[in-house]
Protein backbone atom coordinates (compact mmCIF):
# COMPACT_ATOMS: atom_id res chain seq x y z
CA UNK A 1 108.77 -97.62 89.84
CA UNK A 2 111.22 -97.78 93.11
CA UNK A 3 110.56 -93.16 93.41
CA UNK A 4 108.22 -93.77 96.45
CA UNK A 5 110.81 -95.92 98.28
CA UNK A 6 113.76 -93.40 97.74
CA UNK A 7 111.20 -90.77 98.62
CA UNK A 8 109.94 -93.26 101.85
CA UNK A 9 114.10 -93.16 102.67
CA UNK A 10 114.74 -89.43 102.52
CA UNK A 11 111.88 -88.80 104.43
CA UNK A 12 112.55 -91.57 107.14
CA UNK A 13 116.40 -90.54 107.56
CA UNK A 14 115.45 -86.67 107.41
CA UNK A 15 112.81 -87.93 110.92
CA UNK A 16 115.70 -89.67 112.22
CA UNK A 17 118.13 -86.81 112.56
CA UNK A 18 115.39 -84.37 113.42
CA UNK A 19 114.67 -86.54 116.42
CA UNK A 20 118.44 -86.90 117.22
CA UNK A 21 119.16 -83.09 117.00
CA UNK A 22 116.04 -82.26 119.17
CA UNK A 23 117.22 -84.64 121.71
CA UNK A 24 120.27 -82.41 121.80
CA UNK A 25 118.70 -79.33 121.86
CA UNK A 26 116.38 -80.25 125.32
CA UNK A 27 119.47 -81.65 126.69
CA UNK A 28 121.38 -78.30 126.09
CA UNK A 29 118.53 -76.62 127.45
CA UNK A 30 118.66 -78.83 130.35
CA UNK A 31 122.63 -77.98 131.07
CA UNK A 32 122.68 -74.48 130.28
CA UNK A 33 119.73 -73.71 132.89
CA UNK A 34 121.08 -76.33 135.10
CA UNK A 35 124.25 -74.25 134.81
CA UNK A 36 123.13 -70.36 135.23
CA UNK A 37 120.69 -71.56 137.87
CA UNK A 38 123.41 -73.19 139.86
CA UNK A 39 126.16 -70.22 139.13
CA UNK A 40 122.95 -67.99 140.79
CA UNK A 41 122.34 -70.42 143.80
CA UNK A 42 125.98 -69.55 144.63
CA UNK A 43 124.85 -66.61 145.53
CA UNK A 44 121.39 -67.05 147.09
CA UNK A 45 120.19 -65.48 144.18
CA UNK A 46 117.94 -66.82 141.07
CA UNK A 47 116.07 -65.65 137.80
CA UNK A 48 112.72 -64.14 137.96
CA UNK A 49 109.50 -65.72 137.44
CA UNK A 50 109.03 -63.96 134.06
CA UNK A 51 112.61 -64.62 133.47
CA UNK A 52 111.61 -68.48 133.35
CA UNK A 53 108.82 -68.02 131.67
CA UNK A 54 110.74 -66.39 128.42
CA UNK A 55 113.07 -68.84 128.53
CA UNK A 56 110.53 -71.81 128.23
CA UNK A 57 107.55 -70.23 126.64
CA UNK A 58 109.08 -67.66 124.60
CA UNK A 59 112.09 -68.85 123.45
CA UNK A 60 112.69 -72.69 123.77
CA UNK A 61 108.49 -73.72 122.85
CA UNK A 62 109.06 -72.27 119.76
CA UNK A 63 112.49 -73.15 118.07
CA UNK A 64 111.69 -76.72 120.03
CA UNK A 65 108.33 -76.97 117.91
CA UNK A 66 109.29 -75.43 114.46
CA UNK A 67 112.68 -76.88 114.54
CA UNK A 68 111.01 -80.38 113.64
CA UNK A 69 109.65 -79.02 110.30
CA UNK A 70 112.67 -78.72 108.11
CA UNK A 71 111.88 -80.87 104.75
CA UNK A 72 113.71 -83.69 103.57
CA UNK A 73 116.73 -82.82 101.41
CA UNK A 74 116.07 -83.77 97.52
CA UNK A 75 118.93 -85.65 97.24
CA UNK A 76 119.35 -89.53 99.07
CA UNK A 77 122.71 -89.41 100.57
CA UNK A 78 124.95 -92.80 100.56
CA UNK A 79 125.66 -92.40 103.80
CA UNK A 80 123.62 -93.33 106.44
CA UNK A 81 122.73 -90.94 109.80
CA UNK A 82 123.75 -91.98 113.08
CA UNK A 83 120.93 -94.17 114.68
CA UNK A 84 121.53 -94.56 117.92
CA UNK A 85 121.56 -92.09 120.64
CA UNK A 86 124.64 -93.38 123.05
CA UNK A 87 127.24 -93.18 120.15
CA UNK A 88 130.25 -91.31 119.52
CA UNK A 89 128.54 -88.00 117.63
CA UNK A 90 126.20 -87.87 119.74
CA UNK A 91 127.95 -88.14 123.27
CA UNK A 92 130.62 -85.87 122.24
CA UNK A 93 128.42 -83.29 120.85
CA UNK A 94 126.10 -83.00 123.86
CA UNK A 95 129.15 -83.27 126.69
CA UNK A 96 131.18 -80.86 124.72
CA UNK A 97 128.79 -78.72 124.44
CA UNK A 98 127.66 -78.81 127.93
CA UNK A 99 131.98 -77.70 128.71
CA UNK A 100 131.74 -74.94 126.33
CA UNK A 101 128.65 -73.75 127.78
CA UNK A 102 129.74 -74.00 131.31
CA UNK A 103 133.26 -72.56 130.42
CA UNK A 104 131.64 -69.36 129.15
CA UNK A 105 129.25 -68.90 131.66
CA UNK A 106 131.98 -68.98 134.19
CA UNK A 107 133.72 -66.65 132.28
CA UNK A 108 130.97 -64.29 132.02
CA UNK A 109 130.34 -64.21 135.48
CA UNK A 110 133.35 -62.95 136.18
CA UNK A 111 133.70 -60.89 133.62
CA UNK A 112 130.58 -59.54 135.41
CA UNK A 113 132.51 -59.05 138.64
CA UNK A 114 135.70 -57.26 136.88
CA UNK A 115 132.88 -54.59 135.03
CA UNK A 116 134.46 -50.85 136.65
CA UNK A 117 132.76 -48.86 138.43
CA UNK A 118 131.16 -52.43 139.88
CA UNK A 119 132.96 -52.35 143.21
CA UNK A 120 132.45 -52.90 146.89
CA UNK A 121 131.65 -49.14 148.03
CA UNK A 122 130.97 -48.99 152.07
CA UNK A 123 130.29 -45.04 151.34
CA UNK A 124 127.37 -45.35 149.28
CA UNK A 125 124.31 -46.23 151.78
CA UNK A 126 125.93 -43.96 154.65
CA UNK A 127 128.61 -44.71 157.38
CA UNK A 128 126.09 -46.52 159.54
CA UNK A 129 123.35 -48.00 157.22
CA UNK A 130 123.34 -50.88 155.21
CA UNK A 131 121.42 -51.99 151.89
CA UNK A 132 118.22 -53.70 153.02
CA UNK A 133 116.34 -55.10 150.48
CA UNK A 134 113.49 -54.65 152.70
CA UNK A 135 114.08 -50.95 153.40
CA UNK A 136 112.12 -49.02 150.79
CA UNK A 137 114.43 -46.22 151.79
CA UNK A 138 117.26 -48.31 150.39
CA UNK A 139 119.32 -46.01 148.27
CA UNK A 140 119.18 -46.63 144.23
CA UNK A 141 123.38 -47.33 144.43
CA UNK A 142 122.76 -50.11 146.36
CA UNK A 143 121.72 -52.06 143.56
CA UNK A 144 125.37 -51.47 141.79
CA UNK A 145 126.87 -52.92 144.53
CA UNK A 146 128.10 -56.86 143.85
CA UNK A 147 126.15 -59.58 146.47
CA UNK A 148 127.86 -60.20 149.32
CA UNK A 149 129.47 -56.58 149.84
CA UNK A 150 129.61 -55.74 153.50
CA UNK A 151 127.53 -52.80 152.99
CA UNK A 152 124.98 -55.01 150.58
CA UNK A 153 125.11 -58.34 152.02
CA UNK A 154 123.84 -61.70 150.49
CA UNK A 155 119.81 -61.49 152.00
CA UNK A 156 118.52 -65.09 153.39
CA UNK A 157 115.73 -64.29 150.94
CA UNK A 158 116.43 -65.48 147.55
CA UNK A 159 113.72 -63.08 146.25
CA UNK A 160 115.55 -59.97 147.81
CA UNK A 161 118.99 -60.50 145.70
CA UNK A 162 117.31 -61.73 142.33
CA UNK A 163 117.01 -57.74 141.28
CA UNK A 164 120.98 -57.94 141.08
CA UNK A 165 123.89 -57.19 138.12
CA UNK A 166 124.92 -60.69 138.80
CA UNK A 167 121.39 -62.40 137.92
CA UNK A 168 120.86 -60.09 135.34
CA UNK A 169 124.08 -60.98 133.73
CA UNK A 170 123.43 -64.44 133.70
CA UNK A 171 119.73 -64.32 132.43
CA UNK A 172 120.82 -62.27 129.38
CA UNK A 173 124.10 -64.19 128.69
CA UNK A 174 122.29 -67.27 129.11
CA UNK A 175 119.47 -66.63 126.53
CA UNK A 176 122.41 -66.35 123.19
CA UNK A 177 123.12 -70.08 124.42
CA UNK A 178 119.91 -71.35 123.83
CA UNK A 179 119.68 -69.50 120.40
CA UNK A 180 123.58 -70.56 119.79
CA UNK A 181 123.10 -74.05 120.28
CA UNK A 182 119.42 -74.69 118.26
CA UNK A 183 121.64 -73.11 115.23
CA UNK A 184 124.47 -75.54 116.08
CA UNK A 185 122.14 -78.47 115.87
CA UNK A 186 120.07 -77.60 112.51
CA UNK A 187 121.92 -79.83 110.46
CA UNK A 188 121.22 -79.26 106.87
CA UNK A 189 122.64 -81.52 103.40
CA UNK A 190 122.79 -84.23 103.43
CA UNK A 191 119.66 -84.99 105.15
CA UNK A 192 117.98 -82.10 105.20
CA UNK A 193 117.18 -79.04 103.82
CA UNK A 194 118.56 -75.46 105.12
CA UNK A 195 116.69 -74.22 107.83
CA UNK A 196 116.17 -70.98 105.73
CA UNK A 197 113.36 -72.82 103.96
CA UNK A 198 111.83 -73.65 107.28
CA UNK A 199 110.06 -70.33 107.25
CA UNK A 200 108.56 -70.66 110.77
CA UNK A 201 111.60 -71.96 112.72
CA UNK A 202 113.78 -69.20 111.16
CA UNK A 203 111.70 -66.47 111.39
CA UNK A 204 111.04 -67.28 114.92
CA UNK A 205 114.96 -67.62 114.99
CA UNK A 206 115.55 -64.37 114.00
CA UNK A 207 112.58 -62.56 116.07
CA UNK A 208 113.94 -63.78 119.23
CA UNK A 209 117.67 -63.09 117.97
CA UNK A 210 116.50 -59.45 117.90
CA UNK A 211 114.12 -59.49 121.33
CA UNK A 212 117.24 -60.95 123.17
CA UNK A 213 119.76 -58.17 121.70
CA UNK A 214 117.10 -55.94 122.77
CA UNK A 215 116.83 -56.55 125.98
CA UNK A 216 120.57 -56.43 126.54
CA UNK A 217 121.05 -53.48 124.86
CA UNK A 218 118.40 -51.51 125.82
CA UNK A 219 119.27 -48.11 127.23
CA UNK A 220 118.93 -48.16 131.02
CA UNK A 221 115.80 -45.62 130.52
CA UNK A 222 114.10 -47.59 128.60
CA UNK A 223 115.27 -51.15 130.35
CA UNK A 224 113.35 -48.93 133.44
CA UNK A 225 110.06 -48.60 131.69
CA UNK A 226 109.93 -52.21 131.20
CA UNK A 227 110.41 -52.93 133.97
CA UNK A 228 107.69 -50.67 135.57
CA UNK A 229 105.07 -52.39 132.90
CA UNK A 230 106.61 -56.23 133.65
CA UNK A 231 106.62 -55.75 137.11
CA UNK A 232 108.51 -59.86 137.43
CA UNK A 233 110.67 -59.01 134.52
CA UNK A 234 113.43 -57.46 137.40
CA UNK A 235 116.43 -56.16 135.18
CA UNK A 236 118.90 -54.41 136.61
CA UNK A 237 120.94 -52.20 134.42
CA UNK A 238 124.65 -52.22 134.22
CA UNK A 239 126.81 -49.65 136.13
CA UNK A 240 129.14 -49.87 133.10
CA UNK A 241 127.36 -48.82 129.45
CA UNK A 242 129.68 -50.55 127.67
CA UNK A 243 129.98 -53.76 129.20
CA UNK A 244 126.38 -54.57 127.29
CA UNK A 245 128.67 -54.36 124.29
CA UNK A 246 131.20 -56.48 125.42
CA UNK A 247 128.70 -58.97 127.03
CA UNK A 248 127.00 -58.66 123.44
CA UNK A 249 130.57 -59.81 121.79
CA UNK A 250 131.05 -62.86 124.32
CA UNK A 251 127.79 -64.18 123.24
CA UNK A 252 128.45 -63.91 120.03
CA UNK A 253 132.02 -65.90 120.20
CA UNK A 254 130.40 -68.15 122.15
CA UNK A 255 127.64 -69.07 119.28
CA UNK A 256 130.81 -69.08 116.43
CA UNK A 257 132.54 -71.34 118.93
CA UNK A 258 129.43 -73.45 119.11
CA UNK A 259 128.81 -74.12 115.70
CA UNK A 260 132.47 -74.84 115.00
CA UNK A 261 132.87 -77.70 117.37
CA UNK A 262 129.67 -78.91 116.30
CA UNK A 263 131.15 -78.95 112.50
CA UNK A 264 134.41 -80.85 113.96
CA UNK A 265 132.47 -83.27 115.42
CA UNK A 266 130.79 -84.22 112.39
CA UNK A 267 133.86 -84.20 110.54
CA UNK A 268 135.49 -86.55 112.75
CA UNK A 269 132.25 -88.82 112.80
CA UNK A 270 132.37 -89.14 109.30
CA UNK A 271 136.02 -90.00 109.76
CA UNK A 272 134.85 -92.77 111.77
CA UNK A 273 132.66 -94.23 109.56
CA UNK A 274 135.87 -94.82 106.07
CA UNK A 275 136.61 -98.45 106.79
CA UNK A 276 139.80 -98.08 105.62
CA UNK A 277 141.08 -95.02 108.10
CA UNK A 278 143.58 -96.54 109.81
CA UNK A 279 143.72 -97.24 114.04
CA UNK A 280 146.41 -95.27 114.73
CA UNK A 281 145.09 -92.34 112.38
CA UNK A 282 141.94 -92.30 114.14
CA UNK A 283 143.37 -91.67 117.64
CA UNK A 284 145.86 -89.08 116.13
CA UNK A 285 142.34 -87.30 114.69
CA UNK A 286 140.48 -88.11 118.31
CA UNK A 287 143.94 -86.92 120.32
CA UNK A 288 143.27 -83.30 117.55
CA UNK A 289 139.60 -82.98 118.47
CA UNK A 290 140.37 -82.89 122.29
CA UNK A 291 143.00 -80.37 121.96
CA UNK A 292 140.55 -78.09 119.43
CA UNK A 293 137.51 -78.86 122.24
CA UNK A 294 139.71 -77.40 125.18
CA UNK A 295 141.28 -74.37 122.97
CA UNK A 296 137.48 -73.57 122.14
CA UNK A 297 136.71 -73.58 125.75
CA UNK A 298 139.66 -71.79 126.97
CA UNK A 299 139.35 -69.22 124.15
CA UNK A 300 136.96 -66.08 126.27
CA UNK A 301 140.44 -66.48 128.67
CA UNK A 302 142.71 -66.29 126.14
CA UNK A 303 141.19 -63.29 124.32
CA UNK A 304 140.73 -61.29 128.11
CA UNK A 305 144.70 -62.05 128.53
CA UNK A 306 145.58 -60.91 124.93
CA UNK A 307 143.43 -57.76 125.41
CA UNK A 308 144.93 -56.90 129.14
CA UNK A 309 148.46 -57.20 128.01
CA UNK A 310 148.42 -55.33 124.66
């Protein structure tokens, strides 16, 4: 009876590309803080101490731990998974990734910096005063003003510019990317099973789904009670209602765009792997993955331009 050692080779190739995808997953995590820490640092700004501490604790512990306990699929596939870390799949994935990420952070922030109604306003602390973050006189409209305005300039303290639109912005953009890319990496048939039958990791999944949305959508009276009871949490609401919605909407073309390219990468892996596919074939299909990988990136500009001009 050979059923143990088919069972022994589901299981062991079902471990291997749970270990592979979590590799990608930290080293997302890795880029995308690496990336809305450093678009913050431009500014002499940063995140808030609670801030980190629900994007490690709360939201990457979690999917990081449960993500590891999808089953074996029931089926053994033919084909074997990709062993080896520094390899084609796996480069491309995590680098493209990493571009996509970056491209829509940059786009985000300034998106953030185009909001109306978000403008450089010498009027609003008085003809001679100017927004000091030590002042506890300051006037509430100085916090709608962008970093760096003459009247609110860019504080030597990083701690007096982190309650700020921009740092808000990029917290709550950057917490769809982690949830975006986890998704992309849960690889299902034929290895494993669907990650709806991982109850933990998706129900954890879709908790934090709605505890992100809810903090970005939160109604600005309610965004202030929280942050009277989270004294660390520091959210600043938006001058602009609607641009929660339209932040919302980027997110959510970011995480379609995501998954996508993480679909055409496997396709084109498994492209690699037909001994027969011919040389010149293969860099017409490599030459069409670059070309979808940039569109992808480029698309948040794209759709801005098509919206301005129509």
């Amino acid at each position: 009876n050979i059923r143990p050692l088919v069972t022994l080779m589901r299981e062991g190739r079902a471990a291997l590309v749970t270990s592979i995808s979590c590799f990608k997953f930290m080293a997302l995590y890795s880029s995308i803080q690496f990336i809305t820490v450093l678009r913050l640092y431009l500014l002499n700004t940063n995140m808030s101490d609670f801030q980190y501490l629900w994007i490690d604790l709360f939201l990457i512990f979690p999917l990081a731990v449960y993500m590891g306990r999808t089953g074996a699929y029931h089926r053994l596939s033919r084909r074997r998974p990709q062993g080896r870390l520094i390899s084609f799949s796996v480069l491309s994935s995590v680098l493209g990734q990493t571009f996509i990420a970056g491209c829509y952070q940059c786009f985000a922030a300034w998106w953030t910096l185009q909001m109306k109604k978000f403008r450089c306003d010498n009027s609003c602390p008085g003809a001679s005063r100017v927004c000091d973050p030590s002042d506890d006189d300051m006037p509430s409209c100085c916090l709608l003003l962008p970093l760096g305005c003459p009247t609110r300039p860019i504080s030597s303290d990083t701690d007096d510019n982190i309650l700020s639109v921009e740092a808000t912005s990029a917290f709550l953009f950057s917490q769809f990317q982690y949830l975006a890319v986890v998704i992309a990496f849960n690889t299902s048939k034929p290895y494993r099973k669907s990650m709806v039958t991982n109850v933990w990791f998706f129900s954890s999944f879709l908790l934090l789904a709605v505890l992100c949305s809810a903090l970005l959508l939160l109604p600005d009276n309610l965004l202030q009670v929280l942050n009277d009871e989270i004294g660390t949490l520091e959210l600043q609401p938006f001058p602009a209602a609607s641009f929660k919605w339209k932040m919302f909407a980027l997110a959510v073309l970011n995480a379609a765009v995501t998954y996508i390219f993480e679909i055409v990468v496997e396709l084109l892996e498994r492209k690699r792997e037909k001994k027969e596919q011919s040389t010149w074939l293969l860099s017409l299909v490599t030459s069409a993955f670059l070309v979808v990988l940039v569109l992808f990136s480029l698309s948040p500009f794209i759709l801005f331009a098509s919206l301005r001009f129509t």
